[in-house]
N, C-alpha and C. Protein backbone atom coordinates (compact mmCIF):
# COMPACT_ATOMS: atom_id res chain seq x y z
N UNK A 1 29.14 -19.27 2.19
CA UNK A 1 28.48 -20.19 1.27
C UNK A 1 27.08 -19.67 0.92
N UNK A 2 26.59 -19.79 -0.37
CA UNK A 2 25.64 -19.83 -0.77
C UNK A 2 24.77 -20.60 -1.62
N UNK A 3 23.43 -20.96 -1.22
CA UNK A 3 22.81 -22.17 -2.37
C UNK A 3 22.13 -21.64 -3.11
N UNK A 4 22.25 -22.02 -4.59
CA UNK A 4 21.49 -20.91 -5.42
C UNK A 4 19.85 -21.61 -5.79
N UNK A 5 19.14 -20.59 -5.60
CA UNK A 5 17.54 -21.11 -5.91
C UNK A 5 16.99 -20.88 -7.06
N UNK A 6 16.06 -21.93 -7.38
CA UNK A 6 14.96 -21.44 -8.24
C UNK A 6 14.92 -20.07 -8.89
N UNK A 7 15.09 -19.31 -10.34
CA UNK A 7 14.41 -18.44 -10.37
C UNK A 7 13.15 -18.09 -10.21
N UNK A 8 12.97 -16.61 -9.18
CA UNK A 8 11.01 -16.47 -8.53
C UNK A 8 11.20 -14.95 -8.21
N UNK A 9 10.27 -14.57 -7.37
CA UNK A 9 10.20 -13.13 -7.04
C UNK A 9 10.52 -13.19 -5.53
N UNK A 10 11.68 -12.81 -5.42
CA UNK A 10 11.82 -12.92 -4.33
C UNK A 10 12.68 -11.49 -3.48
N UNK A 11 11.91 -10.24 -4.02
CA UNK A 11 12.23 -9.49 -3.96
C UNK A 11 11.01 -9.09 -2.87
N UNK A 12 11.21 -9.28 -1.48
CA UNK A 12 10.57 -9.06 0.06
C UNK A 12 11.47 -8.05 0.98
N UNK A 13 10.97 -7.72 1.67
CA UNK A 13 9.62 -7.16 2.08
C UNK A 13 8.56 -6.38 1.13
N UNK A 14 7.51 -6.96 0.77
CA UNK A 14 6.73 -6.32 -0.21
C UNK A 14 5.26 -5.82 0.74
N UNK A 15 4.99 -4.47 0.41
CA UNK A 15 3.41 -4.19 1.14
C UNK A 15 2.42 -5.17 0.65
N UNK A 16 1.60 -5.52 1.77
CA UNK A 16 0.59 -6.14 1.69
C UNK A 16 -0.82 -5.40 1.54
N UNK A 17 -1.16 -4.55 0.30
CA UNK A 17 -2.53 -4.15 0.53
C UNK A 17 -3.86 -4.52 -0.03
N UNK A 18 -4.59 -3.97 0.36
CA UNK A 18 -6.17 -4.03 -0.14
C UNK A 18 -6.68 -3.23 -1.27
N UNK A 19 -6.82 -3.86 -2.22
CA UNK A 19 -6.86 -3.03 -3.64
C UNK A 19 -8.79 -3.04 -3.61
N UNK A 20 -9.46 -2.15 -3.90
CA UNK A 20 -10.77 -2.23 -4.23
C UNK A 20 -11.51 -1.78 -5.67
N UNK A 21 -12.38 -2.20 -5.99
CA UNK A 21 -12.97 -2.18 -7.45
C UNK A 21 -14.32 -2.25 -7.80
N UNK A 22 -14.97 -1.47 -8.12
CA UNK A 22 -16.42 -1.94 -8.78
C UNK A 22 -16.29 -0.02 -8.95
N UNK A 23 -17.98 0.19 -9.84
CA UNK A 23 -17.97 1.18 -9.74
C UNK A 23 -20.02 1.79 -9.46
N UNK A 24 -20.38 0.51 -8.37
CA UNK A 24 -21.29 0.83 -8.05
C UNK A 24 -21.66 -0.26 -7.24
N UNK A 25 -22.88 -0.11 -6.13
CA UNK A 25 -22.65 -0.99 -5.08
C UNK A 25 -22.82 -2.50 -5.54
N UNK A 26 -23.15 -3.26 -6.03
CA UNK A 26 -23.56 -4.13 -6.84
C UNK A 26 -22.06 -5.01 -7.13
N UNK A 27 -20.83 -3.99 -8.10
CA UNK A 27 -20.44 -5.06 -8.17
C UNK A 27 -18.90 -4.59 -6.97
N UNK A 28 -18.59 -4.30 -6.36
CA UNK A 28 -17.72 -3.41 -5.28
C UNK A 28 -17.20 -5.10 -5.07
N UNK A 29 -15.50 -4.78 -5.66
CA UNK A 29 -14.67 -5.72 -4.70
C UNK A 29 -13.30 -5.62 -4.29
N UNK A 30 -13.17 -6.27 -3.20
CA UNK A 30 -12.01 -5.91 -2.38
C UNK A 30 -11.25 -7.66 -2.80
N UNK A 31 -9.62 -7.02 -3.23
CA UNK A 31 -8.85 -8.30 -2.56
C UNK A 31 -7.50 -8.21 -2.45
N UNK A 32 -6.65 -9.02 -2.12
CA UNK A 32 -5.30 -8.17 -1.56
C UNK A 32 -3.99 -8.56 -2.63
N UNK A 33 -2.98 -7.80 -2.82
CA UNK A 33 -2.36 -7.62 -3.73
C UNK A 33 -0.86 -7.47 -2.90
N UNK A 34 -0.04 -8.08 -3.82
CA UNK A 34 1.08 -7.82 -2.78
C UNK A 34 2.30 -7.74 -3.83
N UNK A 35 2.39 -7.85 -5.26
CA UNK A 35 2.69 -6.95 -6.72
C UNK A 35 2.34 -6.06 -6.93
N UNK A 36 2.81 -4.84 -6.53
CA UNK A 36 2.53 -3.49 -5.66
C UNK A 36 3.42 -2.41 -5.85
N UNK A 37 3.51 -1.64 -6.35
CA UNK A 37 4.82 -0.45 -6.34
C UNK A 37 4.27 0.52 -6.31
N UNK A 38 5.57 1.73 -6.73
CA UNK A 38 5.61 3.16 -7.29
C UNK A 38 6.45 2.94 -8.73
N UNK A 39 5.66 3.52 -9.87
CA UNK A 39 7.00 3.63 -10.91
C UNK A 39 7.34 5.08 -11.28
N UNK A 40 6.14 5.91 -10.52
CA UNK A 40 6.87 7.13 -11.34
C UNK A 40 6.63 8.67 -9.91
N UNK A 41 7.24 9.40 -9.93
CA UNK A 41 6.92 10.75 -9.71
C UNK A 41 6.25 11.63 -9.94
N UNK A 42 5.95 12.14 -11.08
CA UNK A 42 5.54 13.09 -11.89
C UNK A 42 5.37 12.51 -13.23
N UNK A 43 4.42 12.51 -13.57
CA UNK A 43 2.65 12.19 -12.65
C UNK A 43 3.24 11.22 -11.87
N UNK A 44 2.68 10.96 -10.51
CA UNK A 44 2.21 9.88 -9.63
C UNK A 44 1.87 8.71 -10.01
N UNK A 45 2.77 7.77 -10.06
CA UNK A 45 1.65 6.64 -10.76
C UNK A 45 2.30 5.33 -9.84
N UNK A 46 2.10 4.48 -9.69
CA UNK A 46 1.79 3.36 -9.46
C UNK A 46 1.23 1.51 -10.30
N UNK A 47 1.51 0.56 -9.44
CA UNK A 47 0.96 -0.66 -10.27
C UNK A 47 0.44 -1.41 -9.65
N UNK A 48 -0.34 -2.17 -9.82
CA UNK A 48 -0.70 -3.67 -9.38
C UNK A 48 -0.74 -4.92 -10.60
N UNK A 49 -0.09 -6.09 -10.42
CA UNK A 49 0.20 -6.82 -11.13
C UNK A 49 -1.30 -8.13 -10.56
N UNK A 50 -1.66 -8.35 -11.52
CA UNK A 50 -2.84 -8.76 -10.99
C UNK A 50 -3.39 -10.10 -12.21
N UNK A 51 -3.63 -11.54 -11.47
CA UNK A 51 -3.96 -12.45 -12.62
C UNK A 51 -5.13 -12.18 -13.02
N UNK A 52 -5.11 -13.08 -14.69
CA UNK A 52 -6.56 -12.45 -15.20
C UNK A 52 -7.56 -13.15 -15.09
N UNK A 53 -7.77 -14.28 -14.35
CA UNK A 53 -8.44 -15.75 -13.62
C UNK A 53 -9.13 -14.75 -12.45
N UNK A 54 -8.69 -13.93 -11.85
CA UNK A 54 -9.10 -13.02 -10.58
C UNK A 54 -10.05 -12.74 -11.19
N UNK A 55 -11.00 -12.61 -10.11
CA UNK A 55 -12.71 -12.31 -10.13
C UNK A 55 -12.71 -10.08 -10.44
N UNK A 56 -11.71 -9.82 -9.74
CA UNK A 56 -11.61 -8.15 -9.85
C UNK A 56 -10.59 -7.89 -10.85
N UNK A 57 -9.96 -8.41 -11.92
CA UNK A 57 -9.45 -8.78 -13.04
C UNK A 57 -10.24 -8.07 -14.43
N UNK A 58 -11.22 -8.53 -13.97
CA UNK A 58 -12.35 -8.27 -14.79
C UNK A 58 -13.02 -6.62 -14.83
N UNK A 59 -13.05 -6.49 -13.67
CA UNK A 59 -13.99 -5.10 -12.94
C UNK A 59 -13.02 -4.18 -13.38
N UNK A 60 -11.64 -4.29 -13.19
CA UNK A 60 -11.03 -2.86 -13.28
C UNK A 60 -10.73 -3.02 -14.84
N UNK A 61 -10.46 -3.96 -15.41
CA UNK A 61 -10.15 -3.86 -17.21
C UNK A 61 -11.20 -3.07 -17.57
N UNK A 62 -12.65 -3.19 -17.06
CA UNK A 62 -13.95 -2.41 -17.69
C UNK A 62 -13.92 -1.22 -17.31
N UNK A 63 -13.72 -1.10 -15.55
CA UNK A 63 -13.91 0.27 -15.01
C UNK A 63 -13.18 1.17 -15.41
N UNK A 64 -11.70 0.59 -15.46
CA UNK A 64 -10.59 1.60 -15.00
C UNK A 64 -9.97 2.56 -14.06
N UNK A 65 -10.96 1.90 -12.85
CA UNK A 65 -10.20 2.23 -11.64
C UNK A 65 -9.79 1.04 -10.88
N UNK A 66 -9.61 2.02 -9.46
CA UNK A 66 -9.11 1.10 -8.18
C UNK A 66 -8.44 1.72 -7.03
N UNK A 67 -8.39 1.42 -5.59
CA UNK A 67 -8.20 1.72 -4.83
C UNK A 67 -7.09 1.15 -4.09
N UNK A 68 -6.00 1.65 -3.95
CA UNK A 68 -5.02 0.58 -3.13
C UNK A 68 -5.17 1.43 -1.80
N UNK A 69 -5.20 0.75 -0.75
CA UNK A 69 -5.66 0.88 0.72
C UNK A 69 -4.83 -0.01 1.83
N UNK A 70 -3.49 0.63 2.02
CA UNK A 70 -2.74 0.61 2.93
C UNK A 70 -3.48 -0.45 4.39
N UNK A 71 -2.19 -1.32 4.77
CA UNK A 71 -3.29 -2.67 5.57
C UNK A 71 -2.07 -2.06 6.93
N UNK A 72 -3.10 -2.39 7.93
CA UNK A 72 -2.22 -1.91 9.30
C UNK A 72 -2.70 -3.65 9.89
N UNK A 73 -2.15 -3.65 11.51
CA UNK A 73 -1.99 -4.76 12.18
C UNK A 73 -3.49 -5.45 12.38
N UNK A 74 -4.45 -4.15 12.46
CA UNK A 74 -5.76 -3.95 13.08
C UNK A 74 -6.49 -4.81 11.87
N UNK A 75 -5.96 -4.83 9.88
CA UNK A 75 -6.46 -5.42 9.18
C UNK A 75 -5.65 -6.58 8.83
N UNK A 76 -4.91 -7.05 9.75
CA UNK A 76 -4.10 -8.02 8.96
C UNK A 76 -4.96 -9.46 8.81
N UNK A 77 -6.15 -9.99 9.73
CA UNK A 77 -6.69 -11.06 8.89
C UNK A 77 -7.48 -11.05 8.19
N UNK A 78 -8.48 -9.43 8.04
CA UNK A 78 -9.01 -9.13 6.55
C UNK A 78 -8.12 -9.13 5.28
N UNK A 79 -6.96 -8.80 5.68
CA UNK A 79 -5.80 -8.66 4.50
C UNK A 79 -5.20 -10.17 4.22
N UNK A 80 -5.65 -11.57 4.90
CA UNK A 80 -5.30 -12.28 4.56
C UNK A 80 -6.50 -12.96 3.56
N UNK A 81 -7.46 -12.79 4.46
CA UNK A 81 -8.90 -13.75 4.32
C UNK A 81 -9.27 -12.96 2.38
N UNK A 82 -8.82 -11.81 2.27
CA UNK A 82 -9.49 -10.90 1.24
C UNK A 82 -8.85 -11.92 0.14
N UNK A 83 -7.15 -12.23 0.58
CA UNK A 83 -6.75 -13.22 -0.50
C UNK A 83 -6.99 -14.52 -0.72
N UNK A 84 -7.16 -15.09 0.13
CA UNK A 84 -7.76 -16.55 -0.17
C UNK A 84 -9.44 -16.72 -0.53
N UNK A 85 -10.38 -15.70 -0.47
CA UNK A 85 -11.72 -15.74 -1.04
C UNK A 85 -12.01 -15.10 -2.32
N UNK A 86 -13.00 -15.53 -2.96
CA UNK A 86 -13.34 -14.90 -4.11
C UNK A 86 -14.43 -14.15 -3.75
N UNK A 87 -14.72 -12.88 -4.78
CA UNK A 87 -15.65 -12.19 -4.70
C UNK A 87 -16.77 -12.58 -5.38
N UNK A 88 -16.30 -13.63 -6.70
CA UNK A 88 -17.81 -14.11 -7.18
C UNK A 88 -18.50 -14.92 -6.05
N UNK A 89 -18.20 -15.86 -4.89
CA UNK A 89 -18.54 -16.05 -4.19
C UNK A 89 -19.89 -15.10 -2.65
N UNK A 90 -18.71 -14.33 -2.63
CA UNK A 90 -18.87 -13.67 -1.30
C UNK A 90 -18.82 -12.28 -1.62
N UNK A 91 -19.57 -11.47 -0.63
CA UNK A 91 -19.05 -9.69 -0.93
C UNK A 91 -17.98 -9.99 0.71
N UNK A 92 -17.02 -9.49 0.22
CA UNK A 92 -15.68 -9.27 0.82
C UNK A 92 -15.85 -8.09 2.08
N UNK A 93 -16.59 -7.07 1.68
CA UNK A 93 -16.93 -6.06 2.78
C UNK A 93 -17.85 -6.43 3.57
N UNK A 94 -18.98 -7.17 3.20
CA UNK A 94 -20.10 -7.67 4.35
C UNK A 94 -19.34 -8.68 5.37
N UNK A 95 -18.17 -9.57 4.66
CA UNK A 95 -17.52 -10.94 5.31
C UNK A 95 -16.90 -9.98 6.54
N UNK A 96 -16.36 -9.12 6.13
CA UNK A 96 -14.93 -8.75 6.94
C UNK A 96 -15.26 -7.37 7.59
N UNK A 97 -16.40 -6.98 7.46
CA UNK A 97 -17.07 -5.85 8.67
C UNK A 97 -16.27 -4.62 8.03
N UNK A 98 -15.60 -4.37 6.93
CA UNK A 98 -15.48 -3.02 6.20
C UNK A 98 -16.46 -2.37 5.65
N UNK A 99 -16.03 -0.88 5.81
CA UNK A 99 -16.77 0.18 5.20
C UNK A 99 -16.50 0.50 4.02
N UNK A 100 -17.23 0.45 2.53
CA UNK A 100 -17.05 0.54 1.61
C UNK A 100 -17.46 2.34 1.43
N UNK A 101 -16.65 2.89 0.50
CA UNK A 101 -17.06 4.71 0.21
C UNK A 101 -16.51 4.83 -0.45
N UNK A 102 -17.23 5.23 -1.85
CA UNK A 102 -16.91 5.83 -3.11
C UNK A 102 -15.86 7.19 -3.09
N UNK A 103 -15.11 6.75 -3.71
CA UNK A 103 -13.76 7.53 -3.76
C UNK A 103 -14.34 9.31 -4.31
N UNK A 104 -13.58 9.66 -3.79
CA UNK A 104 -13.75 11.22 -4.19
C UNK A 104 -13.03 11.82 -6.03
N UNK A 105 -12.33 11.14 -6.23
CA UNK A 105 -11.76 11.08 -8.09
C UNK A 105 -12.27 9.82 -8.51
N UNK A 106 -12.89 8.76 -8.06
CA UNK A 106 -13.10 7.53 -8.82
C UNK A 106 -14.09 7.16 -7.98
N UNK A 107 -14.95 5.62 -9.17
CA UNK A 107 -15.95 5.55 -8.99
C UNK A 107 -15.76 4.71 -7.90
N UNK A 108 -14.66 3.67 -7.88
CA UNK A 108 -14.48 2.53 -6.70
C UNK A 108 -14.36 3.35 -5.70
N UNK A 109 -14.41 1.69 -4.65
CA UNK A 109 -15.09 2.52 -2.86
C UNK A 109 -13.52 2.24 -2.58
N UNK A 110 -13.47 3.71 -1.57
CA UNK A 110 -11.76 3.59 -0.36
C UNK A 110 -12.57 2.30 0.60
N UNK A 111 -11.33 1.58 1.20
CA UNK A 111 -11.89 0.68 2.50
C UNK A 111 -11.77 2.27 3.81
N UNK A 112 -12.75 2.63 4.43
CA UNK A 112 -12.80 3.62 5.23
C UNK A 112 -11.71 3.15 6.40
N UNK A 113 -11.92 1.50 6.92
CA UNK A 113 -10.89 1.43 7.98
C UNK A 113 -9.82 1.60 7.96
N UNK A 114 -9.33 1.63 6.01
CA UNK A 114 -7.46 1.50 5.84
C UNK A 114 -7.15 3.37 6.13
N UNK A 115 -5.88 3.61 7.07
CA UNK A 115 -5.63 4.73 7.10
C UNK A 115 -4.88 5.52 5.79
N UNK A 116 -4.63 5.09 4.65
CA UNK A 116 -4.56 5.37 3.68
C UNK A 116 -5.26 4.69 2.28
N UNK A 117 -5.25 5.64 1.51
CA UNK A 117 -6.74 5.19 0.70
C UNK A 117 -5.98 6.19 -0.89
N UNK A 118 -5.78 5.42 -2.00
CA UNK A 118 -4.56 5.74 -3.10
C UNK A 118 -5.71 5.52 -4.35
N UNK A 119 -6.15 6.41 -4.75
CA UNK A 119 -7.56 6.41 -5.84
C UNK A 119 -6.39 6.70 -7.49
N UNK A 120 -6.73 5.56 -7.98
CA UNK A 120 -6.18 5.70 -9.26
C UNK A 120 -7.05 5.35 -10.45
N UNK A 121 -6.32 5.62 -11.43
CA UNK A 121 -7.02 5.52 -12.76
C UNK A 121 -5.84 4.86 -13.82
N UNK A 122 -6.31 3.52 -14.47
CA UNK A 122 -5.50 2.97 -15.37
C UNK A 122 -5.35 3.73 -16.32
N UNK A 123 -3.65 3.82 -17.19
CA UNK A 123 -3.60 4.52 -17.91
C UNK A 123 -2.71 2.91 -19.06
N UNK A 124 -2.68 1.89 -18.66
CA UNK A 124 -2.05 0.87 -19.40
C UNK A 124 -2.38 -0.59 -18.94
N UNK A 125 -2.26 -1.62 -19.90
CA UNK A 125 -2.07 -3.17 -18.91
C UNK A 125 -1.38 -3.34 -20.03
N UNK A 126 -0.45 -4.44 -19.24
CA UNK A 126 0.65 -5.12 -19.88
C UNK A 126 0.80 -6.50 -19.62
N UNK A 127 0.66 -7.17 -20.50
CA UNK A 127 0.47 -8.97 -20.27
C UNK A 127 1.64 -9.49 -19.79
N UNK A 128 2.03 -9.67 -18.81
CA UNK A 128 3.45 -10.32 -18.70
C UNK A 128 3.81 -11.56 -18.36
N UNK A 129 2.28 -12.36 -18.48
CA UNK A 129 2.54 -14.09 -18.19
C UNK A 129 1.26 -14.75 -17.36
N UNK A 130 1.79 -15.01 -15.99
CA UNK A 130 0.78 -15.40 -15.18
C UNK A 130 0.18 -14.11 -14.64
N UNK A 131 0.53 -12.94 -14.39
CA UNK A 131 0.34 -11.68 -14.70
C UNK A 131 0.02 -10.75 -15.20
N UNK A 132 -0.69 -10.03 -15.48
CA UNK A 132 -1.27 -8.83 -16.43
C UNK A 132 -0.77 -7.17 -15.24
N UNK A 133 0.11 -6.28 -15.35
CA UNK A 133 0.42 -5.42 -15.20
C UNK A 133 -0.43 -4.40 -15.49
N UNK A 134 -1.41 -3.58 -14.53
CA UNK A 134 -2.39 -2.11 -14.59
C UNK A 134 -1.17 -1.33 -13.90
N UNK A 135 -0.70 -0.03 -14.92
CA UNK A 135 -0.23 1.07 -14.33
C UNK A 135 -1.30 1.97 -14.65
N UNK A 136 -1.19 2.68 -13.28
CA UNK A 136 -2.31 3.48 -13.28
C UNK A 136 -1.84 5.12 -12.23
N UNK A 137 -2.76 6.52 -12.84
CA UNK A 137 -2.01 7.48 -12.75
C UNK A 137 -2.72 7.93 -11.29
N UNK A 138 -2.34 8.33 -10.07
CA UNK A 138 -2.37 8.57 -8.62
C UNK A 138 -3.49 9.78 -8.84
N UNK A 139 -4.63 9.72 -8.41
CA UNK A 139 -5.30 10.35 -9.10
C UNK A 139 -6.03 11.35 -7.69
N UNK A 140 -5.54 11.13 -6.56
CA UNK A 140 -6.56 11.46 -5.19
C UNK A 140 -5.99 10.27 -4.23
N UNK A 141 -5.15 10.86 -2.87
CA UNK A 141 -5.04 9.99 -1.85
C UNK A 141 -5.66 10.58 -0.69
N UNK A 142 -6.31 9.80 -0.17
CA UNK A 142 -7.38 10.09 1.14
C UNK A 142 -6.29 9.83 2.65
N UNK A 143 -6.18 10.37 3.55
CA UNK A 143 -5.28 10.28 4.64
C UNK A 143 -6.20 10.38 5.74
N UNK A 144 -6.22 9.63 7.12
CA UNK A 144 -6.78 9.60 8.16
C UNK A 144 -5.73 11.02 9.02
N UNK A 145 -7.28 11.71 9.12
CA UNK A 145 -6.76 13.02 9.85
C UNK A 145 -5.85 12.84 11.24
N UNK A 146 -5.90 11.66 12.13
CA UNK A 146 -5.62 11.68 13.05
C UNK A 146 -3.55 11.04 13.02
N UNK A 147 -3.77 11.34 11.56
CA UNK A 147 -1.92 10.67 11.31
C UNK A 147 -1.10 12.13 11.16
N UNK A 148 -2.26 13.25 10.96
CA UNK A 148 -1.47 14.39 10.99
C UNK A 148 -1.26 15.26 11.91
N UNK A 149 0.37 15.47 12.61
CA UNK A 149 0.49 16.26 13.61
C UNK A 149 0.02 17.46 13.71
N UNK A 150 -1.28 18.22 15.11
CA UNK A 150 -1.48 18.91 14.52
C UNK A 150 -0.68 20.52 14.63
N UNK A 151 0.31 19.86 15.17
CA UNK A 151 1.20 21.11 15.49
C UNK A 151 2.16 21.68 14.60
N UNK A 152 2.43 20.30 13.87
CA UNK A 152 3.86 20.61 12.95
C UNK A 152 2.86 20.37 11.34
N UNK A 153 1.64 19.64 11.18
CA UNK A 153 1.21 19.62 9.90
C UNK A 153 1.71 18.19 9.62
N UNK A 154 3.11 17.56 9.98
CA UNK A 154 3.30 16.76 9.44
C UNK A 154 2.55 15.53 9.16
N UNK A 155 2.72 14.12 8.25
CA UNK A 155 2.25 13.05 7.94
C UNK A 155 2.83 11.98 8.56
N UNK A 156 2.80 11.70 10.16
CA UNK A 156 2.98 10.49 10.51
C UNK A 156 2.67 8.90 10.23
N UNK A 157 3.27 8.84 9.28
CA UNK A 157 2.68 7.69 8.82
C UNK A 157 3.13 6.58 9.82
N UNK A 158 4.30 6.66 10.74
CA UNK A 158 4.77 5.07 11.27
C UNK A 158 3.70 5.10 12.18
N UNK A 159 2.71 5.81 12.34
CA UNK A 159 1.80 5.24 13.84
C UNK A 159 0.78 4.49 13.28
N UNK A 160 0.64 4.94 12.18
CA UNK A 160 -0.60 3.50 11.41
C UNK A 160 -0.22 2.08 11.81
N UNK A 161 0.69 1.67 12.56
CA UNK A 161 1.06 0.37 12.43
C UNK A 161 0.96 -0.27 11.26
N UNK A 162 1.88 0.07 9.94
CA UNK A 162 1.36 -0.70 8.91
C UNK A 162 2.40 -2.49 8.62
N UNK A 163 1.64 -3.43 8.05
CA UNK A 163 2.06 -4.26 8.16
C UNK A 163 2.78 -4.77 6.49
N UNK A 164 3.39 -5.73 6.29
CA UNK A 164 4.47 -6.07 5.16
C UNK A 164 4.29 -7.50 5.09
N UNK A 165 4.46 -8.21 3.57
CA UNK A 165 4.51 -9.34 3.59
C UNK A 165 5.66 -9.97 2.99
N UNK A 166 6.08 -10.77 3.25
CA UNK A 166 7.78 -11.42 3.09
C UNK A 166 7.16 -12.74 2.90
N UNK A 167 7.35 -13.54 2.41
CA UNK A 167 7.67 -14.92 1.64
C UNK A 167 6.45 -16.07 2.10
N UNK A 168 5.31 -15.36 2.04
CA UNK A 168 4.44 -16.06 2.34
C UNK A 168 3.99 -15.17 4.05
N UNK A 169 4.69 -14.71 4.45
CA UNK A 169 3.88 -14.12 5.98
C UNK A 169 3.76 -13.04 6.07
N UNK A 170 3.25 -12.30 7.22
CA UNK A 170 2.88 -11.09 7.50
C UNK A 170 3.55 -10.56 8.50
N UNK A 171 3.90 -9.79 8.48
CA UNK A 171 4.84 -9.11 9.04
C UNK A 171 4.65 -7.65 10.02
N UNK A 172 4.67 -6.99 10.90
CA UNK A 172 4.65 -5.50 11.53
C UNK A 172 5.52 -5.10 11.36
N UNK A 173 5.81 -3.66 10.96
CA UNK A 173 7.05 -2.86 10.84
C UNK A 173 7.81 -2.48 11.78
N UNK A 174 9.23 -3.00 12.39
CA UNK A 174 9.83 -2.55 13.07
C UNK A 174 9.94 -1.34 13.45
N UNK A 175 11.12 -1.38 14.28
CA UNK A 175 11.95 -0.21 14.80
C UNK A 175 12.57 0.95 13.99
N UNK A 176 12.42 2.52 13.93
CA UNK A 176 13.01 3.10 13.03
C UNK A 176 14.72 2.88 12.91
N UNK A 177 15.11 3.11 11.93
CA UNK A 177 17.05 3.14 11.69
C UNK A 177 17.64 4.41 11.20
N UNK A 178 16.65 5.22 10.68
CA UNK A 178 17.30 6.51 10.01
C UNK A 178 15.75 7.09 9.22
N UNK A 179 16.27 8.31 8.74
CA UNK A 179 15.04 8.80 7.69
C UNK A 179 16.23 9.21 6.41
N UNK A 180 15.68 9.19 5.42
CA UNK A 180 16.13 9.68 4.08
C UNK A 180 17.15 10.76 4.33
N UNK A 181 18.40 10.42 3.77
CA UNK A 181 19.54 11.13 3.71
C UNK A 181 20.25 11.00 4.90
N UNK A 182 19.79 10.56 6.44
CA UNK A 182 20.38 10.34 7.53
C UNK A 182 22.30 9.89 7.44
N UNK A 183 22.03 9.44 6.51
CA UNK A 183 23.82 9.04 6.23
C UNK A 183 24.34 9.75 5.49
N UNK A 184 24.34 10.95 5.21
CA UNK A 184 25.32 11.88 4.72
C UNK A 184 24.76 13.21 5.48
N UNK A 185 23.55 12.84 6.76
CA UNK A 185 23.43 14.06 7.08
C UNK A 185 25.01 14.74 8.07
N UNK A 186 25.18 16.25 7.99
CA UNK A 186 26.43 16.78 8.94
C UNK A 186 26.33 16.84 10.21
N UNK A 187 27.09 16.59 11.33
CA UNK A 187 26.78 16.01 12.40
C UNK A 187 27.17 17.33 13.13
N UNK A 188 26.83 17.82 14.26
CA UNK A 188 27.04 19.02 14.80
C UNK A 188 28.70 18.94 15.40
N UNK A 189 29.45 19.81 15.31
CA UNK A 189 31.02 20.02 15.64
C UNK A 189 31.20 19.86 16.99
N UNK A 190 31.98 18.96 17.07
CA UNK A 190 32.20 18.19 18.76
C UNK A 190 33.23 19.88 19.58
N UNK A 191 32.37 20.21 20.51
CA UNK A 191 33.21 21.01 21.40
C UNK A 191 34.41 20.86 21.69
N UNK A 192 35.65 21.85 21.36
CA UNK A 192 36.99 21.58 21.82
C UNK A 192 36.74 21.20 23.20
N UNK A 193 38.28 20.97 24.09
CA UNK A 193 38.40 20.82 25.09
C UNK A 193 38.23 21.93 25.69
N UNK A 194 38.63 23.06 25.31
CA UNK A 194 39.24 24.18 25.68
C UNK A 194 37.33 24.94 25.72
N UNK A 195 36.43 24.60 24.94
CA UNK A 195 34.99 25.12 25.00
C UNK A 195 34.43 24.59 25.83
N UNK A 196 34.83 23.21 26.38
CA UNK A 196 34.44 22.48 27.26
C UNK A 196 34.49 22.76 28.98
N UNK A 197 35.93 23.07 28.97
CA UNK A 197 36.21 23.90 30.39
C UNK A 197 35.36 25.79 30.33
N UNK A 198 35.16 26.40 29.23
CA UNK A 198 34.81 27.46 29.62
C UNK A 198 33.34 27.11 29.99
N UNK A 199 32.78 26.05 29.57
CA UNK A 199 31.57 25.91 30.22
C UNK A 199 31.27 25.22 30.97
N UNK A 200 31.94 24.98 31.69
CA UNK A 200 31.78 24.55 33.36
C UNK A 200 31.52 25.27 34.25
């Protein structure tokens, strides 16, 4: 059985991050976004769907940047508090004990505590209702050195503890299940019997 609902967005687990904006200390704001993707490859690009009532609404239509900044367990009640306050109110980085730093391709600040830090540049907005859609082109991502193995080079990202938001809550990322392609990977050839006794 199934009860059918409301049409809504109810397309969860969605990342919960910290988008940042200004392009000088003055007007610098942080708040959290959770209409969030990838749309493209090549170029790199990305979105945030963002109302136009929002106080940083304003900042990036002028600037044309922004920072999306990956939220781990360690930020999850800055990543709440960022959404329920306004910035015309409050500066968001003094409230919540973040380090604000001007991006290395853009003028907005990375949050220094988020272990990933995604510097973009609008290349569109698209009005889509209660919504206004910024796609914007991946312009410089900042990575906390200590996520990279330093033996293999690789990008550990699951040790960030990063966290997810589903239908109003917050969430930590489970247990791994596979990596990309794991289900059609070839499985090594089970030893005859007969290979089995010669190696005894």
């Amino acid at each position: 059985m199934k009860t059918s609902w409301k049409p809504g967005t109810m397309i969860y687990p969605l990342p919960a991050v910290l988008v940042s904006c200004g392009n000088q200390d003055e007007n610098y704001n942080l708040f959290t976004v959770a209409w969030c993707g990838t749309v493209c490859t090549n170029p790199p690009m990305c979105y945030i769907s963002v109302r136009p009532e929002r106080h940083s609404y304003g900042i990036i239509k002028q600037t044309g940047e922004f920072v999306i900044n990956l939220t781990t367990e360690s930020l999850a009640r800055a990543t709440d508090w960022c959404g329920v306050k306004s910035g015309r109110q409050v500066n968001k980085f003094q409230a919540m004990r973040l380090t604000p730093q001007k991006g290395e391709k853009v003028e907005a600040p990375i949050v220094v505590e988020s272990p990933v830090n995604i510097e973009c540049k609008v290349k569109s907005i698209i009005p889509l209702g209660s919504h206004d859609m910024f796609i914007a082109e991946v312009v410089n991502v900042q990575v906390d050195d200590e996520l990279i193995n330093p033996a293999t080079g690789k990008f550990e990202l699951e040790r960030a503890h990063l966290i997810t938001y589903s239908h109003g809550q917050y969430f930590s990322l489970g247990k791994e299940l596979g990596h990309f392609g794991w289900s059609v990977r070839k499985r090594p050839k089970t030893a005859t019997l007969k290979d089995q006794r010669l190696l005894r």
